[in-house]
N, C-alpha and C. Protein backbone atom coordinates (compact mmCIF):
# COMPACT_ATOMS: atom_id res chain seq x y z
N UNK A 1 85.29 112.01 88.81
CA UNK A 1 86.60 111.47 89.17
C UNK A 1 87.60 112.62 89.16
N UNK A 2 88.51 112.71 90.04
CA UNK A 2 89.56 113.72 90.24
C UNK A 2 90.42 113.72 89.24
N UNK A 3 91.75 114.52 89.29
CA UNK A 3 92.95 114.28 88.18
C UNK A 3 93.85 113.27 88.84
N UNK A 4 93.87 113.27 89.67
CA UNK A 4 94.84 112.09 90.48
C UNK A 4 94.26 111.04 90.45
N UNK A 5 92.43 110.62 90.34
CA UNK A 5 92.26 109.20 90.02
C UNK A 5 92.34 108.95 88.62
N UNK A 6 91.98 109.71 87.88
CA UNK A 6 92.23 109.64 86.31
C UNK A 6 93.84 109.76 85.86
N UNK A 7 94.35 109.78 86.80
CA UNK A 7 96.03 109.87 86.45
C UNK A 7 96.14 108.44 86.83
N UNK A 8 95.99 108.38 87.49
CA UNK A 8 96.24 106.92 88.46
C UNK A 8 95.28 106.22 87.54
N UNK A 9 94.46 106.09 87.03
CA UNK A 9 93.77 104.74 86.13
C UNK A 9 94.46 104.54 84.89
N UNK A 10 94.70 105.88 84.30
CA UNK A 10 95.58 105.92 82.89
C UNK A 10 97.17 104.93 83.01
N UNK A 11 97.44 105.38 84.44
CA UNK A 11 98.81 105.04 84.38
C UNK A 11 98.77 103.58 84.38
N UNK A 12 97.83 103.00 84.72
CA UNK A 12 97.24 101.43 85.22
C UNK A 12 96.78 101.05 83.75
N UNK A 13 95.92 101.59 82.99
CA UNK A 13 95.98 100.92 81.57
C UNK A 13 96.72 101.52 80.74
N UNK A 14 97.88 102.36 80.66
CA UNK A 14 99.15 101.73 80.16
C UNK A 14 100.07 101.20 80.67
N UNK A 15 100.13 100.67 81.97
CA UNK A 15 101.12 99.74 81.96
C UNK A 15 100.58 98.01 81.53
N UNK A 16 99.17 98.05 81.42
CA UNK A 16 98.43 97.13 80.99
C UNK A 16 98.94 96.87 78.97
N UNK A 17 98.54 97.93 78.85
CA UNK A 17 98.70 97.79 77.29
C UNK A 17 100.07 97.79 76.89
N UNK A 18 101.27 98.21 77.72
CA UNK A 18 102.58 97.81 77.51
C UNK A 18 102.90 96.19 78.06
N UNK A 19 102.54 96.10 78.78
CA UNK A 19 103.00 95.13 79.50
C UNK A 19 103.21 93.84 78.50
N UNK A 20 104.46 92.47 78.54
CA UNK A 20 104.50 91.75 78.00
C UNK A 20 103.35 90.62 78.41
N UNK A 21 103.31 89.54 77.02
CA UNK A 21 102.40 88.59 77.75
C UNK A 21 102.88 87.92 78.87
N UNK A 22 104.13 87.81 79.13
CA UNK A 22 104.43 86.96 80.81
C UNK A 22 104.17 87.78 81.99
N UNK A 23 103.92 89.28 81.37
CA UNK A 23 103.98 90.34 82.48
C UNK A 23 102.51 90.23 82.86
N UNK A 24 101.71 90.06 81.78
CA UNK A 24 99.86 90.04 81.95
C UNK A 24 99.46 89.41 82.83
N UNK A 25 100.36 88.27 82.44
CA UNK A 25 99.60 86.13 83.31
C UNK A 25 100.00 86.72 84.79
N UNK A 26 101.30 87.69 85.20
CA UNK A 26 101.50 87.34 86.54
C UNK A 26 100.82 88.65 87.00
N UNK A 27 100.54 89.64 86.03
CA UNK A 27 99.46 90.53 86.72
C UNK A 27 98.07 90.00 86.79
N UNK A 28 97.60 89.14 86.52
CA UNK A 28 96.43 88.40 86.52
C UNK A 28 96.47 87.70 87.55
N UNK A 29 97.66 87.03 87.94
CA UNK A 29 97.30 85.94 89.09
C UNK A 29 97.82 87.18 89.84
N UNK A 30 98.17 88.09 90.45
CA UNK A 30 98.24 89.15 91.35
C UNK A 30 96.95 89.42 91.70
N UNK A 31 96.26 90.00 90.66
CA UNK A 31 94.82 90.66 91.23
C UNK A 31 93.84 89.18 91.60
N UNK A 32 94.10 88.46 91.13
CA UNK A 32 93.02 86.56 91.18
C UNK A 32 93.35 86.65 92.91
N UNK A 33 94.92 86.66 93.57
CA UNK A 33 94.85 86.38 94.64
C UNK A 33 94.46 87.38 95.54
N UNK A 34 94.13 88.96 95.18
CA UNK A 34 94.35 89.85 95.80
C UNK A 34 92.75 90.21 95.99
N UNK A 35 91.52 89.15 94.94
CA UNK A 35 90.45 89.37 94.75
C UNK A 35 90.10 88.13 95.77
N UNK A 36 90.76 87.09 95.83
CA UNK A 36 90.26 86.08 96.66
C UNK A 36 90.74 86.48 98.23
N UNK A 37 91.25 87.23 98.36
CA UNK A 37 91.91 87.32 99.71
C UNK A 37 90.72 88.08 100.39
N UNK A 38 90.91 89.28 99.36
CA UNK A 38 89.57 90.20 100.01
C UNK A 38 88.19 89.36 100.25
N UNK A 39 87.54 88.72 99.26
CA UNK A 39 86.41 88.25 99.15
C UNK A 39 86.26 87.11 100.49
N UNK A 40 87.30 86.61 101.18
CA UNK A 40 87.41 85.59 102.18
C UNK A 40 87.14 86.67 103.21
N UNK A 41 88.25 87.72 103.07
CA UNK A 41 88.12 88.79 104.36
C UNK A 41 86.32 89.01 104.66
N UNK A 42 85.70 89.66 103.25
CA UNK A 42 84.70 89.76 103.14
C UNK A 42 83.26 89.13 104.12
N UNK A 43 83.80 88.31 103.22
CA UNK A 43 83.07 86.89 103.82
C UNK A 43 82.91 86.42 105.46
N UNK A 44 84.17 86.49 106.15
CA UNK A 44 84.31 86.10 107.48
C UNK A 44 83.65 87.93 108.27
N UNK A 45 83.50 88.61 107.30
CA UNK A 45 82.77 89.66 107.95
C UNK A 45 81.14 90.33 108.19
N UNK A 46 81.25 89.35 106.90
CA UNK A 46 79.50 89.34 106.56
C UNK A 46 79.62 90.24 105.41
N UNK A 47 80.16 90.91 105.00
CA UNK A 47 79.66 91.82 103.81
C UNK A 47 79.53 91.32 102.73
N UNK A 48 78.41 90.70 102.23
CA UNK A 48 78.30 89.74 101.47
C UNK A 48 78.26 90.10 100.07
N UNK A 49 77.76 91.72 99.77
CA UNK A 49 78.03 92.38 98.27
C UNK A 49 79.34 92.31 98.39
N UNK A 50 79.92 92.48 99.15
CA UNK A 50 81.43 93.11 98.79
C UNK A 50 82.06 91.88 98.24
N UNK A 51 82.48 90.47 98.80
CA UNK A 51 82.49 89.19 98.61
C UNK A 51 81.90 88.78 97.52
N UNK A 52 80.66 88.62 97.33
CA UNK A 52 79.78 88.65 95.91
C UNK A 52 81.01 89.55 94.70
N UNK A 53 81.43 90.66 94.79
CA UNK A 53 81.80 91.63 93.51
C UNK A 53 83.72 90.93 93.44
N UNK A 54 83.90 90.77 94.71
CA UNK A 54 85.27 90.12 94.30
C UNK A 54 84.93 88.51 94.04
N UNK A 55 84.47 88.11 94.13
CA UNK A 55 84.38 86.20 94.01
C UNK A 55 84.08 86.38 92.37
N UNK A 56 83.17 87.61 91.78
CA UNK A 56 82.95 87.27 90.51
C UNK A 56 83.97 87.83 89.67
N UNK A 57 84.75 88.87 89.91
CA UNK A 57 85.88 89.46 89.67
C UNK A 57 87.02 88.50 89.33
N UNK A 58 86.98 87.61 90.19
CA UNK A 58 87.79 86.35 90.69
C UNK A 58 87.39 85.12 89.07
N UNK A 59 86.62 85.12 89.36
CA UNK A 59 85.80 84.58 88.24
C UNK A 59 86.26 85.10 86.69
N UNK A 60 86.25 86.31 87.06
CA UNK A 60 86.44 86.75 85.40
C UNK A 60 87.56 86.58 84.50
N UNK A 61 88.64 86.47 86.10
CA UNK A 61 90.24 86.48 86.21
C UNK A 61 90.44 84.73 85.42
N UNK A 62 89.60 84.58 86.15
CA UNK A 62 90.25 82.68 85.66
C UNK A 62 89.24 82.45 84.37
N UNK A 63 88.87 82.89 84.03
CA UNK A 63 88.02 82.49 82.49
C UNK A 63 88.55 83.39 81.55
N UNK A 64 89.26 84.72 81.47
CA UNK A 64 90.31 84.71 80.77
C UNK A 64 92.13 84.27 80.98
N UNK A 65 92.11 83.93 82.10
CA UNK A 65 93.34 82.57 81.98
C UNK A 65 93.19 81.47 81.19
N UNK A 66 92.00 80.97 81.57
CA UNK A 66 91.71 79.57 80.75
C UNK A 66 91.74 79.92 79.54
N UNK A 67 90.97 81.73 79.06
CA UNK A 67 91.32 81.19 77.44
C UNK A 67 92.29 81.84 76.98
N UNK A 68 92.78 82.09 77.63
CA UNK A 68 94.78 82.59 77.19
C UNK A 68 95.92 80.96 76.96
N UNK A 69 95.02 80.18 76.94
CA UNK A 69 95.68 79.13 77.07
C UNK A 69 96.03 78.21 76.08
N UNK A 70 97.11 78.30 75.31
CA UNK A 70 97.30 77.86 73.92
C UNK A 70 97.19 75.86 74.10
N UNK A 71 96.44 76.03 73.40
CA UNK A 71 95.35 74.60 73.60
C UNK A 71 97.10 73.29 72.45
N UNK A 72 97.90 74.07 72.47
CA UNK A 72 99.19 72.69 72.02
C UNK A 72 100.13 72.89 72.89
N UNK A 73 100.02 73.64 74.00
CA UNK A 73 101.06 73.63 75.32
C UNK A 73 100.34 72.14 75.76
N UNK A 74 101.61 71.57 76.27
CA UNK A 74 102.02 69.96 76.60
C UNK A 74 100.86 69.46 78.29
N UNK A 75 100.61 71.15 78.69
CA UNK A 75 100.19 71.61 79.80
C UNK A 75 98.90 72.18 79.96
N UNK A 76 98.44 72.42 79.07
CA UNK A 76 96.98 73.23 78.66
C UNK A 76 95.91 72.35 79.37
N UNK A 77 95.99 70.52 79.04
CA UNK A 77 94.61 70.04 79.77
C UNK A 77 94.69 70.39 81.25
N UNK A 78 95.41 69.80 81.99
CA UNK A 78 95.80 70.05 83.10
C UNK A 78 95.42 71.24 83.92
N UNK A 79 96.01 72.45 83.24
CA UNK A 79 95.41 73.89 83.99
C UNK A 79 94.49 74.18 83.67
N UNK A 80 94.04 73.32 82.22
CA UNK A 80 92.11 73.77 81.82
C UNK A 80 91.50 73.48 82.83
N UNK A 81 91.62 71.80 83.42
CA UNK A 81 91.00 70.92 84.58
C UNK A 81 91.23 72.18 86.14
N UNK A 82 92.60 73.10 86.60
CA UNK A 82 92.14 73.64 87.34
C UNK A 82 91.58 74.87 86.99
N UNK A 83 91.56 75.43 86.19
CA UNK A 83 90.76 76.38 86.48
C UNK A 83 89.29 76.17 86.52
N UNK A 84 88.76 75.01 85.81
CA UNK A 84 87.46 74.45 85.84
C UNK A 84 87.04 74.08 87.15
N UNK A 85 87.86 73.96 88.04
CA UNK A 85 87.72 73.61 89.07
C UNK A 85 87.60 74.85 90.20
N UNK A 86 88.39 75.40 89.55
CA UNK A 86 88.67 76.98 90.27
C UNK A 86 87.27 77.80 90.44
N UNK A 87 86.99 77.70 89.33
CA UNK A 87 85.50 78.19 88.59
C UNK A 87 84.20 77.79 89.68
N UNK A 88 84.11 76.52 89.46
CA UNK A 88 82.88 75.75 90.33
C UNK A 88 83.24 76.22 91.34
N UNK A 89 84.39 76.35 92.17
CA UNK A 89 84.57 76.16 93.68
C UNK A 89 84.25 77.78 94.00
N UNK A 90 84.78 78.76 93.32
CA UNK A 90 84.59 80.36 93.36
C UNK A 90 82.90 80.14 93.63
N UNK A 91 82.25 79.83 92.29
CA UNK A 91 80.94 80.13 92.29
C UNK A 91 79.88 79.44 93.54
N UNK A 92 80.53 78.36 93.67
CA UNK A 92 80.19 77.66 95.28
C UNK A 92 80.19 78.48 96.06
N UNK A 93 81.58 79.35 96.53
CA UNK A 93 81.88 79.81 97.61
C UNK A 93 81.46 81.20 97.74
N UNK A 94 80.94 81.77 96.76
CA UNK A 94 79.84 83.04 96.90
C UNK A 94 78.70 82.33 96.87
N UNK A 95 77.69 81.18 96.17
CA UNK A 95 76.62 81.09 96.77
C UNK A 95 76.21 80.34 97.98
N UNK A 96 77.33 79.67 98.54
CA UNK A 96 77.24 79.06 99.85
C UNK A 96 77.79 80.37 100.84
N UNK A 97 78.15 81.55 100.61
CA UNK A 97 78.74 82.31 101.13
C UNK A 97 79.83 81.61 102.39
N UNK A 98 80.79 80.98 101.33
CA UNK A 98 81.29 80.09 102.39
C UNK A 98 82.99 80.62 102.19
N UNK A 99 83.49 81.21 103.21
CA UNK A 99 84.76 81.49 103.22
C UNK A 99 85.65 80.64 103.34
N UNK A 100 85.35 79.51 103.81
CA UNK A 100 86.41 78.22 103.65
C UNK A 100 86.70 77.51 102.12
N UNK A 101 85.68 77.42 101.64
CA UNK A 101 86.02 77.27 100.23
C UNK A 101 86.61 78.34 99.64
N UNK A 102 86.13 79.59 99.81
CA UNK A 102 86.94 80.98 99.12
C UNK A 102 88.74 80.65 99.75
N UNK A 103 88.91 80.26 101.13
CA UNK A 103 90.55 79.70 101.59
C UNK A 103 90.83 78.73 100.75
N UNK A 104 90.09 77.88 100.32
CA UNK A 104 90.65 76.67 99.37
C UNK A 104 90.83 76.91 98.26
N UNK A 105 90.23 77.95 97.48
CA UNK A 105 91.19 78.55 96.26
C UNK A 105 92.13 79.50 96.24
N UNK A 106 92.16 80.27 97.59
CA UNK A 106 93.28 80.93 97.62
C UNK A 106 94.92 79.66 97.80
N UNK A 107 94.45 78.87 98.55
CA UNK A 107 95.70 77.70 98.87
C UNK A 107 95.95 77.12 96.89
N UNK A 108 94.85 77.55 96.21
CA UNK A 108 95.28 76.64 95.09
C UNK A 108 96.25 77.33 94.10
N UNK A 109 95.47 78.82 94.49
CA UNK A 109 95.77 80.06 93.31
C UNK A 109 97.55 80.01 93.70
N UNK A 110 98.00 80.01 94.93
CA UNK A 110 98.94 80.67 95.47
C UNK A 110 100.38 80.29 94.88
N UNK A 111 100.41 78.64 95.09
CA UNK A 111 101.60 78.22 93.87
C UNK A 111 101.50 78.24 92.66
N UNK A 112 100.34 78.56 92.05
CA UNK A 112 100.39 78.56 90.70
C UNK A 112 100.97 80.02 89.80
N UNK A 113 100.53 80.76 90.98
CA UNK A 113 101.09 82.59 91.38
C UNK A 113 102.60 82.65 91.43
N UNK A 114 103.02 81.59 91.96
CA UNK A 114 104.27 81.79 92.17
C UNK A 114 105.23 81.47 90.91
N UNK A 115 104.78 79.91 90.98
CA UNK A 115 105.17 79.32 89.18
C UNK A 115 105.12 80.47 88.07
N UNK A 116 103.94 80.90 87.90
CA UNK A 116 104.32 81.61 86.72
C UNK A 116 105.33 83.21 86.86
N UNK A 117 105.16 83.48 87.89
CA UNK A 117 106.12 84.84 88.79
C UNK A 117 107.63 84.25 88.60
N UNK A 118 107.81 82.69 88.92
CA UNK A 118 108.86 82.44 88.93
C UNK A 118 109.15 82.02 87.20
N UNK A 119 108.31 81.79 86.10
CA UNK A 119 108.53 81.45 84.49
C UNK A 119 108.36 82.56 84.49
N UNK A 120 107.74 83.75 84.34
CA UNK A 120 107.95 85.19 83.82
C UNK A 120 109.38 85.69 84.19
N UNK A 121 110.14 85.34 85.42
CA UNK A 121 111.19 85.61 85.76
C UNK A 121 112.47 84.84 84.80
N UNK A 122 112.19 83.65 85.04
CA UNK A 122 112.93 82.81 83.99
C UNK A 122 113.03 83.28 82.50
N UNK A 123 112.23 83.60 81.76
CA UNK A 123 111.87 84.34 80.87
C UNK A 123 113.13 85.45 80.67
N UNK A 124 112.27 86.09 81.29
CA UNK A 124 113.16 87.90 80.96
C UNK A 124 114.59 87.64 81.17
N UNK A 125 114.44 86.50 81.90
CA UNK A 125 116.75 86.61 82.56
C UNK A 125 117.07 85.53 81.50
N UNK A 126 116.13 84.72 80.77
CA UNK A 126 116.96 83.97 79.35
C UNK A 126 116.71 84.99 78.40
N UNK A 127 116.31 86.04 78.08
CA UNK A 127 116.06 86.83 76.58
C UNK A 127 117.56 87.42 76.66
């Protein structure tokens, strides 16, 4: 690896290890949608490793959401139920290699991306 990619990864896990927890959740749903986008691209192209490494990527994203999820938020069953859902439909849509289902979690991921973009925002402008 060069000094410019090793500069560039360092700089990426510390802004990781600084980052607040509202800053994490909306860097998480950043890369969730940015992994499903590709993996659809993927998909409608045939490159089916490539699709395969983001769908599970995708995967990894929403199973530590789910357990970032403080189980006495009023809200916790609810987003448990989608990401459980999120989950099956990801793992569907790499072994059906089916890019329409990979579109149907991007349509799901997308307001939920926004919601918390828009409570991380809410956040920092009430502190």
């Amino acid at each position: 690896m060069n000094a410019a990619l090793k500069a560039q990864q360092r700089y990426r896990e510390e802004a990781i290890l600084s980052a607040s927890p509202e800053r994490l959740v909306t860097m998480l749903y950043d890369r969730l949608l940015l992994d499903v986008a590709r993996a659809e691209a993927a998909q409608r192209a045939g490159a089916w490793e490539t699709a395969n490494g983001e769908l599970q990527h995708a995967q990894s994203i929403v199973t530590e959401l789910s357990s970032s999820l403080a189980p006495s938020w009023s809200g916790s069953a609810e987003l448990q139920a989608v990401y459980a859902y999120l989950t099956r439909t990801l793992i569907g849509a790499n072994i059906g290699r089916d890019p329409e289902r990979t579109r149907e979690c991007h349509e799901l991921i997308a307001p939920l991306h926004e919601a918390w973009h828009a409570a991380a925002s809410a956040t920092v402008s009430g502190s």
